[in-house]
PDB file of N, CA and C in Angstrom:
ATOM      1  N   UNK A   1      10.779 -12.513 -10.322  1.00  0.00           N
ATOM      2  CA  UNK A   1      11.880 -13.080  -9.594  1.00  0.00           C
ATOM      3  C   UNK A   1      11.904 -14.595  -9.729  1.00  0.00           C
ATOM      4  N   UNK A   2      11.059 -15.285 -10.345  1.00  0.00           N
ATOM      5  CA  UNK A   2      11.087 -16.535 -10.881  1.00  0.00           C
ATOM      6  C   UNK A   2      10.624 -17.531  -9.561  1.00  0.00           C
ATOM      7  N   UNK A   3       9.602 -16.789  -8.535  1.00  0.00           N
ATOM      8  CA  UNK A   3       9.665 -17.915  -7.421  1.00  0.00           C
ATOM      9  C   UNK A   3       8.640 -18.254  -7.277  1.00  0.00           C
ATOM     10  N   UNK A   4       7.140 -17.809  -8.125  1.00  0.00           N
ATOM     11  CA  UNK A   4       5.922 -18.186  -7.806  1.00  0.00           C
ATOM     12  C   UNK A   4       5.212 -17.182  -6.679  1.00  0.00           C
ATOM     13  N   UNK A   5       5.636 -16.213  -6.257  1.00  0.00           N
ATOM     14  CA  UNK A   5       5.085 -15.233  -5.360  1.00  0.00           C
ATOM     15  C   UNK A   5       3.728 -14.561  -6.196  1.00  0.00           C
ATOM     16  N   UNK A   6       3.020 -14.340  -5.314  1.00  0.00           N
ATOM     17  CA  UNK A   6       1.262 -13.338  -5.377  1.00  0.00           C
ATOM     18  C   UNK A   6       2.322 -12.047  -5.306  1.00  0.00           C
ATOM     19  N   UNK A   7       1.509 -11.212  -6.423  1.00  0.00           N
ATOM     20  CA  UNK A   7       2.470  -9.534  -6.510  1.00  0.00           C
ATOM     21  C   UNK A   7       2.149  -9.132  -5.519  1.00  0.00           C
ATOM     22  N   UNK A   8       1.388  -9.340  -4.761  1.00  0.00           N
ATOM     23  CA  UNK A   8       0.770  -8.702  -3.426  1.00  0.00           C
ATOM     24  C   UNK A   8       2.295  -8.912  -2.475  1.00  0.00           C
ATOM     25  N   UNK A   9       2.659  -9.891  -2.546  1.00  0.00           N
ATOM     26  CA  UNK A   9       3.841 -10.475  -1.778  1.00  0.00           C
ATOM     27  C   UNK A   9       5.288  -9.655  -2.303  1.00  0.00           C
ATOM     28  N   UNK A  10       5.762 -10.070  -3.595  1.00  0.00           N
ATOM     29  CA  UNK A  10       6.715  -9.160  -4.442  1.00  0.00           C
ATOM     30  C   UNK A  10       6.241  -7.427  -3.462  1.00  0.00           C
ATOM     31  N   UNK A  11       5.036  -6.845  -4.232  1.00  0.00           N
ATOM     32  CA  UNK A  11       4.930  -5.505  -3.649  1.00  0.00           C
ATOM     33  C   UNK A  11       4.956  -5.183  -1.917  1.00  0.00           C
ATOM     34  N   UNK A  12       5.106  -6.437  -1.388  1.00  0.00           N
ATOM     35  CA  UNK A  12       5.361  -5.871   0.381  1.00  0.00           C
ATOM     36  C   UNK A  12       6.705  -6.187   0.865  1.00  0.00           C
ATOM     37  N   UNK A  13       7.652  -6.496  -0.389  1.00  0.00           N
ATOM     38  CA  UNK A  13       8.792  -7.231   0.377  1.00  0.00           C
ATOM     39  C   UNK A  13       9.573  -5.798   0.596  1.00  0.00           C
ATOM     40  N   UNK A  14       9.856  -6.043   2.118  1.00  0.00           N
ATOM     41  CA  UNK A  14      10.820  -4.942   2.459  1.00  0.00           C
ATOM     42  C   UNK A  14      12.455  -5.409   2.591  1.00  0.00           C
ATOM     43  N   UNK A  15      13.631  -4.287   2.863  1.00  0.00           N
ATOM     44  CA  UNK A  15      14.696  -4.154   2.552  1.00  0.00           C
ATOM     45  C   UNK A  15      15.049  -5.130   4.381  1.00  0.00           C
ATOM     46  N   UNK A  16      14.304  -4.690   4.896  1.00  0.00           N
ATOM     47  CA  UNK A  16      14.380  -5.488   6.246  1.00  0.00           C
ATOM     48  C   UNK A  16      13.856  -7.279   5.934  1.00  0.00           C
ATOM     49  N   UNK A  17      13.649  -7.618   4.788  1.00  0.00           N
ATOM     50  CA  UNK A  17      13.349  -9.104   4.712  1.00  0.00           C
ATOM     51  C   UNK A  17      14.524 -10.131   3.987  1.00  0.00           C
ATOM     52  N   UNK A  18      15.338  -9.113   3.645  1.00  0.00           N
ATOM     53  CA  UNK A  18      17.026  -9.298   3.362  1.00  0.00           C
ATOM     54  C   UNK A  18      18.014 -10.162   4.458  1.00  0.00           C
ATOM     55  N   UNK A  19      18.189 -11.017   4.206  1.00  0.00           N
ATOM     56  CA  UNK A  19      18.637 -11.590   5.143  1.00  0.00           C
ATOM     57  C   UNK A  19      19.952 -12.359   5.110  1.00  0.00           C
ATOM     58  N   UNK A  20      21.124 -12.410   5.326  1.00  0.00           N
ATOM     59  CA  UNK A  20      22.799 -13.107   4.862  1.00  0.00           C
ATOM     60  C   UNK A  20      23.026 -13.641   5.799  1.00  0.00           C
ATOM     61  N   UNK A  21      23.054 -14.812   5.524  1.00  0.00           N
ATOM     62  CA  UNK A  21      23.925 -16.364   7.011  1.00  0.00           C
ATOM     63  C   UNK A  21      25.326 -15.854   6.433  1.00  0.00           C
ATOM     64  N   UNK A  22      25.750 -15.263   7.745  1.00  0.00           N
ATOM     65  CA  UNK A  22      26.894 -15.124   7.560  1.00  0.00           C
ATOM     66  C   UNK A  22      28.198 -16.210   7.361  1.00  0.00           C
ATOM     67  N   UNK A  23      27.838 -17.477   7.812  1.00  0.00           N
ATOM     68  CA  UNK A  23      28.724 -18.686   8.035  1.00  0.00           C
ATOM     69  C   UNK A  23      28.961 -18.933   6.754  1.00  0.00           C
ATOM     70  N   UNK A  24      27.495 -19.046   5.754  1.00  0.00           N
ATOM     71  CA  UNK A  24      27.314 -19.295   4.420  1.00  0.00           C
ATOM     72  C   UNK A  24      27.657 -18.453   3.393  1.00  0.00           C
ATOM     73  N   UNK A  25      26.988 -17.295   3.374  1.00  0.00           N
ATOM     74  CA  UNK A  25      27.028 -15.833   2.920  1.00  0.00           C
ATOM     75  C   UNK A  25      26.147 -16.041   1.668  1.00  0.00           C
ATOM     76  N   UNK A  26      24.822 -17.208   1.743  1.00  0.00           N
ATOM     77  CA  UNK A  26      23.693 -17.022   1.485  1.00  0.00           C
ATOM     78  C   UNK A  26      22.537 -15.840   1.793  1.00  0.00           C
ATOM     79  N   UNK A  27      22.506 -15.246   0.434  1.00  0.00           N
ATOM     80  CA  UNK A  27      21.371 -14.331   0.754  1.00  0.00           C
ATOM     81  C   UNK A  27      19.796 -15.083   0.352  1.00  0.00           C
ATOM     82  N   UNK A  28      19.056 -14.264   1.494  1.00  0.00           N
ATOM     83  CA  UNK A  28      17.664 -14.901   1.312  1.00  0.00           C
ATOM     84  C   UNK A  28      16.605 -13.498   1.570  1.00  0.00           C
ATOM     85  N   UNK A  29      15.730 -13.957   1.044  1.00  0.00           N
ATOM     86  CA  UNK A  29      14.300 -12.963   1.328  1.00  0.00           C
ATOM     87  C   UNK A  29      13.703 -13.728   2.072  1.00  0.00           C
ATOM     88  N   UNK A  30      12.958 -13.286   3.274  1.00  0.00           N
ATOM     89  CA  UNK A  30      11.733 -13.374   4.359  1.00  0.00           C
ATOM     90  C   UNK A  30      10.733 -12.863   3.821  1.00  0.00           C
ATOM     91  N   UNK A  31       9.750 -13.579   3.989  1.00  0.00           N
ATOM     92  CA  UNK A  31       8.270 -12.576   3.712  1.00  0.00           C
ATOM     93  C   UNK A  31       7.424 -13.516   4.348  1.00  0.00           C
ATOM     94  N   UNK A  32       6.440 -13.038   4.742  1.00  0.00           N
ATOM     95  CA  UNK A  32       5.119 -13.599   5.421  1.00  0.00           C
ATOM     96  C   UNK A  32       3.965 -13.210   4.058  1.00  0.00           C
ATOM     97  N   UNK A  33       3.495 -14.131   3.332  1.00  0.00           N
ATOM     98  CA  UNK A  33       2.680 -14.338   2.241  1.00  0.00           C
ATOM     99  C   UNK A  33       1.319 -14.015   3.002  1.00  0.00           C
ATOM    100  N   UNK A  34       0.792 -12.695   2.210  1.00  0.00           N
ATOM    101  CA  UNK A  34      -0.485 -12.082   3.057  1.00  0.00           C
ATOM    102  C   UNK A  34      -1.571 -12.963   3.075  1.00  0.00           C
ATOM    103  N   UNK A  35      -1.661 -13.735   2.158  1.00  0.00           N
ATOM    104  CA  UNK A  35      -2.878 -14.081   1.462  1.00  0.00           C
ATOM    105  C   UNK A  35      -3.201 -15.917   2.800  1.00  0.00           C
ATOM    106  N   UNK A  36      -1.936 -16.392   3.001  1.00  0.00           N
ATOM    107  CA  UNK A  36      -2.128 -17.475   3.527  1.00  0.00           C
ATOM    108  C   UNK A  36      -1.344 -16.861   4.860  1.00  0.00           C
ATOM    109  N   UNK A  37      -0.665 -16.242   5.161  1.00  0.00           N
ATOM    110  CA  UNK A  37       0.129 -15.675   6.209  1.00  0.00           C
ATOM    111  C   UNK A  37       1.037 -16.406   7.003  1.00  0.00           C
ATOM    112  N   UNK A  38       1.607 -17.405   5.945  1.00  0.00           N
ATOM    113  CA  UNK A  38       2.840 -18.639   5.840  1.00  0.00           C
ATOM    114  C   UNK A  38       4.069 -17.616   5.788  1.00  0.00           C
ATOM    115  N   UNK A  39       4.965 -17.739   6.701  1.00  0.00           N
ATOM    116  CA  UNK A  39       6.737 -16.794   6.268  1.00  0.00           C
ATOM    117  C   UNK A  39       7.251 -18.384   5.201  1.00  0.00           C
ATOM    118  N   UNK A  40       8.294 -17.502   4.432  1.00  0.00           N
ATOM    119  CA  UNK A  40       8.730 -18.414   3.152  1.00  0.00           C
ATOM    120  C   UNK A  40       9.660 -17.356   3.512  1.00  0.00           C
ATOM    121  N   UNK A  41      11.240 -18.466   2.547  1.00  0.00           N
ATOM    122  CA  UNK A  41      12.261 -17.836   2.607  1.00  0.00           C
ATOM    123  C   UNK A  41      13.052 -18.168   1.136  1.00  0.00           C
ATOM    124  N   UNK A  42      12.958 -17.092   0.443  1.00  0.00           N
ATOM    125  CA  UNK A  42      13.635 -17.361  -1.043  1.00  0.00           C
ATOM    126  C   UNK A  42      14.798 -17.183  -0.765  1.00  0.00           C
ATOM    127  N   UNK A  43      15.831 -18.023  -1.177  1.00  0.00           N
ATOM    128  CA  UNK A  43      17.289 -18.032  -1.374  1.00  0.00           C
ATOM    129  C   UNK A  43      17.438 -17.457  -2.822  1.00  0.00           C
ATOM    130  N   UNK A  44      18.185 -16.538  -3.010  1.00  0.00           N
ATOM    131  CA  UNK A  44      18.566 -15.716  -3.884  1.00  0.00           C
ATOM    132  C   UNK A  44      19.553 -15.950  -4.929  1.00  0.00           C
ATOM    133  N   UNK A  45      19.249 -16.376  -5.681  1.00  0.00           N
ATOM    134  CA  UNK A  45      20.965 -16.160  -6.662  1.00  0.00           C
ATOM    135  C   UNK A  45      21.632 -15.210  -6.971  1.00  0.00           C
ATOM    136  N   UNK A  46      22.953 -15.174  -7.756  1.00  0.00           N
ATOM    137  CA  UNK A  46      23.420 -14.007  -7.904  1.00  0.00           C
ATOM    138  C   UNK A  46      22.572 -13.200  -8.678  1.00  0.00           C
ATOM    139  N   UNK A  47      21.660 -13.697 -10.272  1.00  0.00           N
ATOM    140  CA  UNK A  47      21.143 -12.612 -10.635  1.00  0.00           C
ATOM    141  C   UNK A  47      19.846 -12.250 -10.107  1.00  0.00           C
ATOM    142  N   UNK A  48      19.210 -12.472  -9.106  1.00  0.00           N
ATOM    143  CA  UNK A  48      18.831 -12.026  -8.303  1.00  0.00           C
ATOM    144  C   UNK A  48      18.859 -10.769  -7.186  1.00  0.00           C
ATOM    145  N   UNK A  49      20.122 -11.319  -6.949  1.00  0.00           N
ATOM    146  CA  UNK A  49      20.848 -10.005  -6.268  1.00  0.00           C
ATOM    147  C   UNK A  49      21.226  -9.010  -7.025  1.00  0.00           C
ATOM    148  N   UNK A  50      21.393  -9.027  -7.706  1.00  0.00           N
ATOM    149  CA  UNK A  50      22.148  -8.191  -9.092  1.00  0.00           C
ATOM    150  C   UNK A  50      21.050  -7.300  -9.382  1.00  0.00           C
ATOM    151  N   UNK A  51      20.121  -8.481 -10.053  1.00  0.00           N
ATOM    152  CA  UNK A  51      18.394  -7.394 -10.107  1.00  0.00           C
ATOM    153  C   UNK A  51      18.237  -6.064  -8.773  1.00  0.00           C
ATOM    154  N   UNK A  52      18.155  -7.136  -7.526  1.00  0.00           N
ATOM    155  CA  UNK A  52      17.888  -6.130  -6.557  1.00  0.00           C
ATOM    156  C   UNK A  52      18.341  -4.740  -6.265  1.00  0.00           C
ATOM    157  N   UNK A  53      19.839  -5.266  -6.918  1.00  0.00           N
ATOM    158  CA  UNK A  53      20.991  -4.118  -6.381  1.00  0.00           C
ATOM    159  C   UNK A  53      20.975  -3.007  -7.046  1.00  0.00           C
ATOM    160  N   UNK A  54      20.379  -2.829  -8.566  1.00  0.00           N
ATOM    161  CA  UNK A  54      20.103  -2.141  -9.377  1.00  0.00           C
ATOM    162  C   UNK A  54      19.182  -1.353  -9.088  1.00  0.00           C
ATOM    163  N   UNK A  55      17.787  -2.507  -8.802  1.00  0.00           N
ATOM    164  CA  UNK A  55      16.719  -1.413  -8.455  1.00  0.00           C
ATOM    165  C   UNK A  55      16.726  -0.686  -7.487  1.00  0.00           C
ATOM    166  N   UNK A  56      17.806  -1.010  -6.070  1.00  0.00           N
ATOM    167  CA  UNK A  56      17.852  -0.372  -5.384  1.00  0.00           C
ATOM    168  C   UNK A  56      18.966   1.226  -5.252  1.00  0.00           C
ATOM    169  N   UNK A  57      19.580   0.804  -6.740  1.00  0.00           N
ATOM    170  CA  UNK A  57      20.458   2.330  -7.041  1.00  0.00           C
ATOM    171  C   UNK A  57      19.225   3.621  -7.291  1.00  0.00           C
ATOM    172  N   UNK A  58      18.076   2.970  -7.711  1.00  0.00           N
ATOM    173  CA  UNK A  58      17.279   3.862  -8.563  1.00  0.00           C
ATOM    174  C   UNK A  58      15.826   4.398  -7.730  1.00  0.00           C
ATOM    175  N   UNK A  59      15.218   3.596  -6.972  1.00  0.00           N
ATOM    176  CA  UNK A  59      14.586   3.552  -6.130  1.00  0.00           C
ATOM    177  C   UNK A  59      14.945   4.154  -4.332  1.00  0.00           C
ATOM    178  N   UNK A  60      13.952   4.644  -3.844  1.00  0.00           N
ATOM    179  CA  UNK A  60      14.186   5.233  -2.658  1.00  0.00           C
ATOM    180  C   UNK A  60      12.599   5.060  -1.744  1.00  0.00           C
ATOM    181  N   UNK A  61      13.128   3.412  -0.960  1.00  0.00           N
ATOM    182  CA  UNK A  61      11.909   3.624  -0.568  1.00  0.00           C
ATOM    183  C   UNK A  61      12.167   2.106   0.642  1.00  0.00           C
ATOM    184  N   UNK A  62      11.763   1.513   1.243  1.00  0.00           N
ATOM    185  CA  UNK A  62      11.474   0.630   2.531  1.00  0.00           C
ATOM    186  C   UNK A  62      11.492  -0.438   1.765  1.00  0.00           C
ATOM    187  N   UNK A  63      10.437  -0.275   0.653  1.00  0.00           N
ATOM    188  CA  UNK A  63      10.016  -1.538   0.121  1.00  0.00           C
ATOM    189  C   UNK A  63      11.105  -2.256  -0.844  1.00  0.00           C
ATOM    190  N   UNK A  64      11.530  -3.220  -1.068  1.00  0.00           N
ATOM    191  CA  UNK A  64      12.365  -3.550  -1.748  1.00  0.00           C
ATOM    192  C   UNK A  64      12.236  -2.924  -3.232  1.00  0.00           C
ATOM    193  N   UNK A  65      10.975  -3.428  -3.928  1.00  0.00           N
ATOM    194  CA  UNK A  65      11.082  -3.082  -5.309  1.00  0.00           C
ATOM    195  C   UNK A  65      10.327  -1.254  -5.274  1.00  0.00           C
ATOM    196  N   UNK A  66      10.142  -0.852  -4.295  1.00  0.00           N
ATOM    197  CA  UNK A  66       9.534   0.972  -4.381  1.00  0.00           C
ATOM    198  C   UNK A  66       8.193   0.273  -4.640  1.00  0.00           C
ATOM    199  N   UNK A  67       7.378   1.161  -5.296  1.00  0.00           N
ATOM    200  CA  UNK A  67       6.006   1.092  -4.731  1.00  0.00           C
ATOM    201  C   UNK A  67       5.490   0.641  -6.242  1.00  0.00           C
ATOM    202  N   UNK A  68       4.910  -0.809  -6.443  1.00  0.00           N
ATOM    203  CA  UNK A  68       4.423  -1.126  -7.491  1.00  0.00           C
ATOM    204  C   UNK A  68       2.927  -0.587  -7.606  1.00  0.00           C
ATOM    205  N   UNK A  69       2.737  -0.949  -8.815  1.00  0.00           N
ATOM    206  CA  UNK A  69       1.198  -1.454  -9.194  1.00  0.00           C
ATOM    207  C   UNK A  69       0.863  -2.605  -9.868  1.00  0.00           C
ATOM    208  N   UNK A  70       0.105  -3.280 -10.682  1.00  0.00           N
ATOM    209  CA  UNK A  70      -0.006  -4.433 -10.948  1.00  0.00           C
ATOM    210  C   UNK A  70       0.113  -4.632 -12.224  1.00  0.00           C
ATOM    211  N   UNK A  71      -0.602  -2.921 -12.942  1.00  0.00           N
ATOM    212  CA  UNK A  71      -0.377  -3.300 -14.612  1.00  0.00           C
ATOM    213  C   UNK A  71       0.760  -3.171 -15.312  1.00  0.00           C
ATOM    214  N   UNK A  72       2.148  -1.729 -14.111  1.00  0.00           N
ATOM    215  CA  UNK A  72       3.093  -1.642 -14.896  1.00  0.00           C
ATOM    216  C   UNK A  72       3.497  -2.889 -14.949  1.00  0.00           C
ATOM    217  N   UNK A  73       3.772  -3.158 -13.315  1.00  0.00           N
ATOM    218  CA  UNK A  73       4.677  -4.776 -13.434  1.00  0.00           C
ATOM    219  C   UNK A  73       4.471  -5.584 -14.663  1.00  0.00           C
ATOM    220  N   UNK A  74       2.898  -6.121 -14.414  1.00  0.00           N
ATOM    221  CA  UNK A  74       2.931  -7.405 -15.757  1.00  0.00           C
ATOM    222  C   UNK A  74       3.615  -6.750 -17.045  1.00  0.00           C
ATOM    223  N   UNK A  75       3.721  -5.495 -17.057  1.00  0.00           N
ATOM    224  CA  UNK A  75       4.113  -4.751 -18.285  1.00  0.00           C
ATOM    225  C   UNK A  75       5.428  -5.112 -18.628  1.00  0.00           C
ATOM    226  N   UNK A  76       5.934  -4.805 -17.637  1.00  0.00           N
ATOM    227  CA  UNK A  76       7.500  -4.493 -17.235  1.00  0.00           C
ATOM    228  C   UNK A  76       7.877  -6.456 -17.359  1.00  0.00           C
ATOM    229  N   UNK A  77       7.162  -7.237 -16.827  1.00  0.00           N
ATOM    230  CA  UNK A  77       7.432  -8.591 -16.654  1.00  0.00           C
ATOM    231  C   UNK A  77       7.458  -8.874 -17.559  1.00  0.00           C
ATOM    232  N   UNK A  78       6.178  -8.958 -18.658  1.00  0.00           N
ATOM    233  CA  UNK A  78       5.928  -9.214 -20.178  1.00  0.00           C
ATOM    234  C   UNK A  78       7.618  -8.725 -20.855  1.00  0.00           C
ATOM    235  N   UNK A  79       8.009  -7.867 -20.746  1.00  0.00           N
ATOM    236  CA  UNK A  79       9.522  -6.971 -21.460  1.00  0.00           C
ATOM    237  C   UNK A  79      10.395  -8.065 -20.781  1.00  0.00           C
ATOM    238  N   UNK A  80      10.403  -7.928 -19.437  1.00  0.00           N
ATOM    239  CA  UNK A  80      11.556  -9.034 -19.575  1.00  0.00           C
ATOM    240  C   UNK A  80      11.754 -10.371 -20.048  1.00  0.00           C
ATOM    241  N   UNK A  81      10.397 -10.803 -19.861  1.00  0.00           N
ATOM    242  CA  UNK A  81      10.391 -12.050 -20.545  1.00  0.00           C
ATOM    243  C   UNK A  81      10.357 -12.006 -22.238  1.00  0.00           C
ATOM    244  N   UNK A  82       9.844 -10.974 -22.563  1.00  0.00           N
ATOM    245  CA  UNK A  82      10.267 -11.052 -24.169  1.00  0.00           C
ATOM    246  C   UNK A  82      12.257 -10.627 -24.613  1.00  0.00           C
ATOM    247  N   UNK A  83      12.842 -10.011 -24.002  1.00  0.00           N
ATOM    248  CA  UNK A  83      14.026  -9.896 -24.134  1.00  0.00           C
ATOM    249  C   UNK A  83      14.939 -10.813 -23.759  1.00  0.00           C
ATOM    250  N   UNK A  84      14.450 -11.852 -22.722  1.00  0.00           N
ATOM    251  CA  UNK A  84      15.336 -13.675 -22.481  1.00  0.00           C
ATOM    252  C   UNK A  84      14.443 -14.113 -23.456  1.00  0.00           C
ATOM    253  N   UNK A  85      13.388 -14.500 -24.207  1.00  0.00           N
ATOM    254  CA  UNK A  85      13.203 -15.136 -25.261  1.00  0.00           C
ATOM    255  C   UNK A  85      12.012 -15.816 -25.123  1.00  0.00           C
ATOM    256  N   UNK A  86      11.276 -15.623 -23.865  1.00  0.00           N
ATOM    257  CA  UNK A  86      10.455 -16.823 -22.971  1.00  0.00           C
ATOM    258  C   UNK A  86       8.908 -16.462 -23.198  1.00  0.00           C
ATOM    259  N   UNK A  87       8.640 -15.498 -23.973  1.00  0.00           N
ATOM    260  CA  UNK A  87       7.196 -15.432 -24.525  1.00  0.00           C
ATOM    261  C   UNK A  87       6.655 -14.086 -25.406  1.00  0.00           C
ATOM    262  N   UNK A  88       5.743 -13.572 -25.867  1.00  0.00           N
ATOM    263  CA  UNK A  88       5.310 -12.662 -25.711  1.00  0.00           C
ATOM    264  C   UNK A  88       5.849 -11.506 -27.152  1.00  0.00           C
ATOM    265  N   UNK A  89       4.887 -11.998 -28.381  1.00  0.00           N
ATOM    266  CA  UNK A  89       5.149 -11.464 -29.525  1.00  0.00           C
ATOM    267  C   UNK A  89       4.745 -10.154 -29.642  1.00  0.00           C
ATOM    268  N   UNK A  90       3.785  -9.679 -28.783  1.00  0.00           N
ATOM    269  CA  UNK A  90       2.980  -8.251 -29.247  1.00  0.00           C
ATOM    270  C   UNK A  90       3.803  -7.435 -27.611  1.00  0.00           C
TER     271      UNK A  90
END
């Protein structure tokens, strides 16, 4: 998601940490970062939201992204970042 989050954090974000100022109609994520137990609030862009909205057609679960693990992700991360162009020859 491009924000510097511990996957520990990514893997606990729930659908309840979704959050829209309605005045604004800024979307943001809440999370309380386990590791230091600081709340942070990512403001979202559209492809952000876009990401979310997808995974959430496909997924069925509390947690925002469903229930990770650590090796698909980097897996899955490594792919996206090789398909925008941003690393990762093998």
């Amino acid at each position: 998601m491009n924000t510097g989050l511990r996957f520990s954090d990514v893997n606990g974000a729930k659908l309840s940490g979704l959050k829209t100022d309605n005045k604004t109609g800024v979307v943001a994520l809440e999370i309380v970062q386990k590791k230091t137990k600081n709340p942070v609030e990512i403001i979202l862009n559209r492809e952000a939201r876009m990401m979310i909205h997808r995974v959430r057609r496909i997924v069925e679960s509390d947690y925002l992204f469903g229930v990770l693990t650590l090796q698909p992700f980097n897996r899955n991360l490594k792919e996206v970042a090789r398909i925008g162009g941003a690393c990762c020859k093998n």
